[in-house]
Protein backbone atom coordinates (compact mmCIF):
# COMPACT_ATOMS: atom_id res chain seq x y z
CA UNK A 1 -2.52 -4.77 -52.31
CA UNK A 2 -3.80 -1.68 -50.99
CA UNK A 3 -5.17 -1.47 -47.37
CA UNK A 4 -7.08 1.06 -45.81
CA UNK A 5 -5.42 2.72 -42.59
CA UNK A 6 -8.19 1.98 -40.18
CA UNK A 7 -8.67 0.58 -36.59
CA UNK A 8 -8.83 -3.44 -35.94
CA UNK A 9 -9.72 -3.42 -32.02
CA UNK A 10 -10.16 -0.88 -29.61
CA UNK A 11 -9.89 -2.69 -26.03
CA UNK A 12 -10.26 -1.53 -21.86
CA UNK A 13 -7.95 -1.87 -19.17
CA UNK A 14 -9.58 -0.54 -16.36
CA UNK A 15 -6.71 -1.61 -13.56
CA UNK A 16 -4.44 0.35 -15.75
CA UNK A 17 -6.40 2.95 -16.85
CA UNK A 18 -5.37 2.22 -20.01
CA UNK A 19 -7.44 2.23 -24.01
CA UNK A 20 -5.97 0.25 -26.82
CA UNK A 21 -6.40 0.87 -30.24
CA UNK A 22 -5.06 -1.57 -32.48
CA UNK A 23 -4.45 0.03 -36.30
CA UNK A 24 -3.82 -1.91 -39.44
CA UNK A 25 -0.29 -0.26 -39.79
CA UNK A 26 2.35 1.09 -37.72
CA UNK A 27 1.65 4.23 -37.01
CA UNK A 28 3.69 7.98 -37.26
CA UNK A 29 4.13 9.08 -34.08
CA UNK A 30 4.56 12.53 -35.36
CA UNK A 31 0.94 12.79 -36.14
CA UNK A 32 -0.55 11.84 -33.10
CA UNK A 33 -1.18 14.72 -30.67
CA UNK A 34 -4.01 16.28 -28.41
CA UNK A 35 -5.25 18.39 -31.68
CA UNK A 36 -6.17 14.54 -32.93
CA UNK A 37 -7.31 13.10 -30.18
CA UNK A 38 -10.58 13.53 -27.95
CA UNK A 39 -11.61 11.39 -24.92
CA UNK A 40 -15.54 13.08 -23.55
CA UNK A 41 -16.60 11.63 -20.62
CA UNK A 42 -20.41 10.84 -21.04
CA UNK A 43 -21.60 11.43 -17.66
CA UNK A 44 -20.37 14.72 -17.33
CA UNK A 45 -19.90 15.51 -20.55
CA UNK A 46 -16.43 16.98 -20.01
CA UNK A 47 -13.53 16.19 -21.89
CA UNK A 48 -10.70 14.21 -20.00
CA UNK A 49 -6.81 14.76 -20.02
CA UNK A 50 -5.38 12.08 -21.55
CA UNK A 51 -1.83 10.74 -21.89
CA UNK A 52 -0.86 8.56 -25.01
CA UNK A 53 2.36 6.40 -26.23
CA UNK A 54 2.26 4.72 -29.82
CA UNK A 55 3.86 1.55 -30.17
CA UNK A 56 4.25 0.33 -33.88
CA UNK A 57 0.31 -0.28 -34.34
CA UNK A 58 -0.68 0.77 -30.87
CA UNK A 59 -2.21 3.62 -29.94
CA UNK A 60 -2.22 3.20 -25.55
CA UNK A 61 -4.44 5.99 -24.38
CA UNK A 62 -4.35 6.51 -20.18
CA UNK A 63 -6.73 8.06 -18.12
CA UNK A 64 -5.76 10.14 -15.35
CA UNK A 65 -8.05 8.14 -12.72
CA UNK A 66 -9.77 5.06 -12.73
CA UNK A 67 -12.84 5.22 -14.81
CA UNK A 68 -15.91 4.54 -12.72
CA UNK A 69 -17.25 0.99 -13.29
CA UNK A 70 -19.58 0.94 -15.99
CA UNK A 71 -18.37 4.36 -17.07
CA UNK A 72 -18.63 5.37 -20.92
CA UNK A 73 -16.66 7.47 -23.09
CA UNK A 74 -16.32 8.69 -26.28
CA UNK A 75 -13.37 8.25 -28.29
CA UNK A 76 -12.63 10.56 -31.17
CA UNK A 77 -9.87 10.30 -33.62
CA UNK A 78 -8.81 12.08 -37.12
CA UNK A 79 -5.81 13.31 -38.73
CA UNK A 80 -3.16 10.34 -37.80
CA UNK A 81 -1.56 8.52 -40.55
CA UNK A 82 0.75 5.48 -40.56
CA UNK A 83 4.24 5.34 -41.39
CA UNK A 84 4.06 5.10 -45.02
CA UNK A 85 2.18 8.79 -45.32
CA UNK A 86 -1.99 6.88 -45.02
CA UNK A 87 -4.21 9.19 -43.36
CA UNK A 88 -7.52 7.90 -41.40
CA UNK A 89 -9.84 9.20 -43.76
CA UNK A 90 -13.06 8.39 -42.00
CA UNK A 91 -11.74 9.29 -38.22
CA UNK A 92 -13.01 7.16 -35.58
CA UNK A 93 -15.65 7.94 -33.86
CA UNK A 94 -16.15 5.06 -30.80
CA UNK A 95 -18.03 4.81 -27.48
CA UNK A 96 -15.61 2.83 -24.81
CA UNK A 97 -17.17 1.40 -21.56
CA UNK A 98 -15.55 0.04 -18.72
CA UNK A 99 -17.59 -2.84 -17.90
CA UNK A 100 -17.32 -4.32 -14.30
CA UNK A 101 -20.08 -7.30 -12.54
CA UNK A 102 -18.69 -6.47 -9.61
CA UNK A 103 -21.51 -4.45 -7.26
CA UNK A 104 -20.36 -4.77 -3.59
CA UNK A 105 -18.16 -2.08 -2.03
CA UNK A 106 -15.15 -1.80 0.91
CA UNK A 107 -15.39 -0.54 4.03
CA UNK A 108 -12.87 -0.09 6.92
CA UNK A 109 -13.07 -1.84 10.26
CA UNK A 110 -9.62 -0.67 11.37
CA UNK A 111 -8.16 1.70 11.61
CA UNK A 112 -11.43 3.74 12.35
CA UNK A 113 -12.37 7.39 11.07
CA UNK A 114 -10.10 9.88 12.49
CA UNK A 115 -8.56 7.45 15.32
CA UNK A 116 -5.26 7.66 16.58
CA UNK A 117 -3.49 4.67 15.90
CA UNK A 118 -0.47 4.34 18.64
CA UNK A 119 0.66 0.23 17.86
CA UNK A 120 1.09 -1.30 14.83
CA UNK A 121 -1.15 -0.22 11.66
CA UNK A 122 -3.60 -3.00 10.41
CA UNK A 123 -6.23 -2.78 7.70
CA UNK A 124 -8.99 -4.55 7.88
CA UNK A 125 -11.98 -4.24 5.74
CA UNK A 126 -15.27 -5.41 5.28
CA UNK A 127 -17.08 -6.61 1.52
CA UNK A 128 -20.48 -5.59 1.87
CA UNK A 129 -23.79 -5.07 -0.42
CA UNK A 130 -24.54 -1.15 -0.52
CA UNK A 131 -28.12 -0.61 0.51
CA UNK A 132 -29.48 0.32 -3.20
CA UNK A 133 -28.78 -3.48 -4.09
CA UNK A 134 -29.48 -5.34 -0.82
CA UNK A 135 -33.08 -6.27 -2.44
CA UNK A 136 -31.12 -8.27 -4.36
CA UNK A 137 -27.79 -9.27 -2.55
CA UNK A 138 -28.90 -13.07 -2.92
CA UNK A 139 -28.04 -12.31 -6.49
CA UNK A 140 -25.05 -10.65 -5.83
CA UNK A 141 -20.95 -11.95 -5.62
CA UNK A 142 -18.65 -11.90 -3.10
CA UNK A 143 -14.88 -11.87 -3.92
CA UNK A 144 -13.11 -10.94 -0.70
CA UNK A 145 -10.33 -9.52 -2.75
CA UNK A 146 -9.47 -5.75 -2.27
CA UNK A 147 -7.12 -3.00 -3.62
CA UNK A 148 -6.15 -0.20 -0.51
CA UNK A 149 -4.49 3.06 -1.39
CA UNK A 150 -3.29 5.76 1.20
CA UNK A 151 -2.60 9.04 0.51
CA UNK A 152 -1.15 12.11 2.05
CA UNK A 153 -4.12 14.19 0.75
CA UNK A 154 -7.83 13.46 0.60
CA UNK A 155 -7.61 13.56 -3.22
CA UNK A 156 -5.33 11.15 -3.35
CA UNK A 157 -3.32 13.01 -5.96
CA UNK A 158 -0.25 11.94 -3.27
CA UNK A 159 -0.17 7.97 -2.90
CA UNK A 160 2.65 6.82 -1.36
CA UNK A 161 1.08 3.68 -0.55
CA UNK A 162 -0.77 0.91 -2.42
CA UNK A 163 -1.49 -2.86 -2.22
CA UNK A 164 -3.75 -5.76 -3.28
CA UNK A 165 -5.42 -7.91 -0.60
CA UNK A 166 -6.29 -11.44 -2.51
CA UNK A 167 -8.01 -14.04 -0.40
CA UNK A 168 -8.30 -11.86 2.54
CA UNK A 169 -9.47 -8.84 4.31
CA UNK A 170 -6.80 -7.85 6.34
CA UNK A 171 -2.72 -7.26 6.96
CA UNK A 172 -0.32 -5.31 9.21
CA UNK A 173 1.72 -2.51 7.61
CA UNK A 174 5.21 -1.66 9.10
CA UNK A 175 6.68 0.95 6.84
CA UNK A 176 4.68 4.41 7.14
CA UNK A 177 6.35 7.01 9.16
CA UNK A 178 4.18 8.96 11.69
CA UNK A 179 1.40 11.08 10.88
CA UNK A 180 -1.94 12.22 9.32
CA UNK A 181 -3.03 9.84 6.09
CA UNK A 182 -6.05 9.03 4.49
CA UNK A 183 -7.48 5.84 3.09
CA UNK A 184 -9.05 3.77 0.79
CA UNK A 185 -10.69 0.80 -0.51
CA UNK A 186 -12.44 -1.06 -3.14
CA UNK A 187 -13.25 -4.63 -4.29
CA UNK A 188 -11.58 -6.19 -7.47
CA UNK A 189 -11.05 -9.57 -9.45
CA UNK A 190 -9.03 -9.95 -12.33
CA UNK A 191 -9.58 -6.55 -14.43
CA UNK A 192 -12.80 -5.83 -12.57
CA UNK A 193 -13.35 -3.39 -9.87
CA UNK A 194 -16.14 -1.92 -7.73
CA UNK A 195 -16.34 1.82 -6.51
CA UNK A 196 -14.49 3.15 -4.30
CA UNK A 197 -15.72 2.75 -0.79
CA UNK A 198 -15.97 5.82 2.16
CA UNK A 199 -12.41 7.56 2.54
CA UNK A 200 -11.23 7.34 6.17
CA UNK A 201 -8.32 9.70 7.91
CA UNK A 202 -6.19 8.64 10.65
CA UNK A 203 -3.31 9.33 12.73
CA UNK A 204 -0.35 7.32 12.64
CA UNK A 205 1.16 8.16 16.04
CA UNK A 206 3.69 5.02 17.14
CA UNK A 207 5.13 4.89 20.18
CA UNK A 208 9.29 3.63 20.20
CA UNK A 209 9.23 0.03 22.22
CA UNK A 210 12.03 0.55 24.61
CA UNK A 211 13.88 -3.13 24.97
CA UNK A 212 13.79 -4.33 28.62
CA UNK A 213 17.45 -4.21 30.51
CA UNK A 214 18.97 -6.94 30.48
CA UNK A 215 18.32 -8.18 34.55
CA UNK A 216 22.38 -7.92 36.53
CA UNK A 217 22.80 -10.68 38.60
CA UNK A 218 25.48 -9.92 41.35
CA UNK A 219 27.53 -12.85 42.74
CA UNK A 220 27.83 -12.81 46.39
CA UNK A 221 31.31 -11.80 48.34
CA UNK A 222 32.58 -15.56 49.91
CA UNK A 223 35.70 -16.11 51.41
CA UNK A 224 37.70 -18.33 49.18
CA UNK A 225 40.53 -19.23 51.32
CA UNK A 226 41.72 -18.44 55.05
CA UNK A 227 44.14 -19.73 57.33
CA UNK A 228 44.56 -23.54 58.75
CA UNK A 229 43.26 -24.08 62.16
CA UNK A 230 45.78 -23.67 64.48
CA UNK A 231 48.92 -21.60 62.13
CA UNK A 232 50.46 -19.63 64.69
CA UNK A 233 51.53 -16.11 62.55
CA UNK A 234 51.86 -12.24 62.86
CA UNK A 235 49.73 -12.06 60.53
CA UNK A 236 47.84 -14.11 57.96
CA UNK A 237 45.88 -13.79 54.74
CA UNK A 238 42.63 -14.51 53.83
CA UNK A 239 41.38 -14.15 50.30
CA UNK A 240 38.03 -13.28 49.22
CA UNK A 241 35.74 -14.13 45.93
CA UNK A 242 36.24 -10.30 44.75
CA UNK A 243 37.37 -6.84 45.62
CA UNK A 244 36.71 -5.77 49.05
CA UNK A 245 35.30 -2.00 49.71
CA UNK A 246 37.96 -0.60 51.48
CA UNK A 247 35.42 1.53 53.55
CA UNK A 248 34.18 -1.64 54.73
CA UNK A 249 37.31 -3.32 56.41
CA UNK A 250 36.18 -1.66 59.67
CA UNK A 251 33.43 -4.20 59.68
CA UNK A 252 35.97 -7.15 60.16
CA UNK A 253 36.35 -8.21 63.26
CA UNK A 254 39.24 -10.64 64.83
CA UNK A 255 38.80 -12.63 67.93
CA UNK A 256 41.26 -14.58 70.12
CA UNK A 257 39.97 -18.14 70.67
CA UNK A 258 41.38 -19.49 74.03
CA UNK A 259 42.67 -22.82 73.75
């Protein structure tokens, strides 16, 4: 029975940046290329640059950002066919939106903007209501569950650094090398996300912890053995706890007792 090479889903995956569509046959990778396939973003009307992978009936379609929350797009596709030689013939033409609930932003407390941070590094950020909603921020859920990214460049097209705070709003990070990074945060649950919140710079600029000496305790010079009372020598011997400082034999002084 003859079945029309169409699409079955087309599905979001904002975390990963990813679109999904599902067709009803494996599909030939030969035919899939940038001539057949659009993304327009709506808000700016601009077409985006797009990377895609086909697996069997997959079509995975990555953005090179995160969309916005709540962003829309329009998906446009013609020309691909499936394995057997099936051509879409009516093209898809699909609007894709990035739904997210989630309306409070990040902040940083620490490190602040532009400070020079000379001890360890710790984040710590702040969920708050942005000031357009805070008419209704009764209305409005917390999640105290963050994503940070830091980047060598205020673009942040050079992240060497990127983490998921769930359950809390701060940690300590041990593994960034001196120097001048920038920052930043949003709130996110599950495959929801907020906007980004303000970018912060700041100086990395930790000082080496030089390990204490160890303290030297010096044993005092005693006299471990000398001569019985009363041996009647030339000369005699008396032997000392450790080596005696030649320069210092001048200091010993012997006395005739009268008996």
């Amino acid at each position: 029975m003859y079945r029309e090479f169409n699409f079955t889903s087309i599905d979001t995956d904002a975390k990963n940046k990813n679109i999904t569509v599902v067709m009803t046959a494996a599909i030939d990778e030969s035919t899939v290329h940038g001539d057949n396939i659009q993304l327009l973003d709506c808000t700016t009307n601009h077409f985006v640059l797009i990377n895609y992978e086909v697996d069997i009936e997959k079509l995975i379609i990555t953005l090179p950002d995160y969309p916005l929350p709540n962003s829309r797009y329009s998906l446009v596709i013609k020309g691909i066919k499936d394995i057997t030689g099936n051509a879409l013939l009516r093209g898809i033409n699909y609007i894709v939106e990035f739904t997210s609930a989630i309306k409070t932003e990040a902040k940083f407390i620490k490190p602040a903007f532009s400070e020079e941070v000379t001890d360890d590094l710790v984040f710590s950020l702040q969920e708050y209501v942005p000031e357009k909603d805070v008419p209704h921020k009764d209305d409005i859920k917390f999640y105290n569950s963050f994503l940070i990214e830091v980047s060598l460049d205020n673009l942040f097209n050079n992240i060497i650094f990127r983490t998921e705070l769930i359950d809390r709003n701060s940690m300590t990070v041990m593994d960034l090398q001196n120097g001048q990074y920038y920052a930043r945060a949003r709130v996110q649950n599950n495959n929801e996300y907020g906007i980004w919140g303000p970018i912060i710079t700041f100086v990395l600029n930790k000082q080496e912890k030089e390990e204490p000496d160890e303290p030297i305790f010096y044993k005092p010079l005693t006299i471990v053995s000398v001569p019985k009372d009363g041996d009647d020598a030339s000369s005699f011997y008396i032997e000392m706890s450790e080596e005696v400082d030649e320069d210092t034999l001048d200091s010993i002084k012997v006395y005739r007792r009268m008996l």
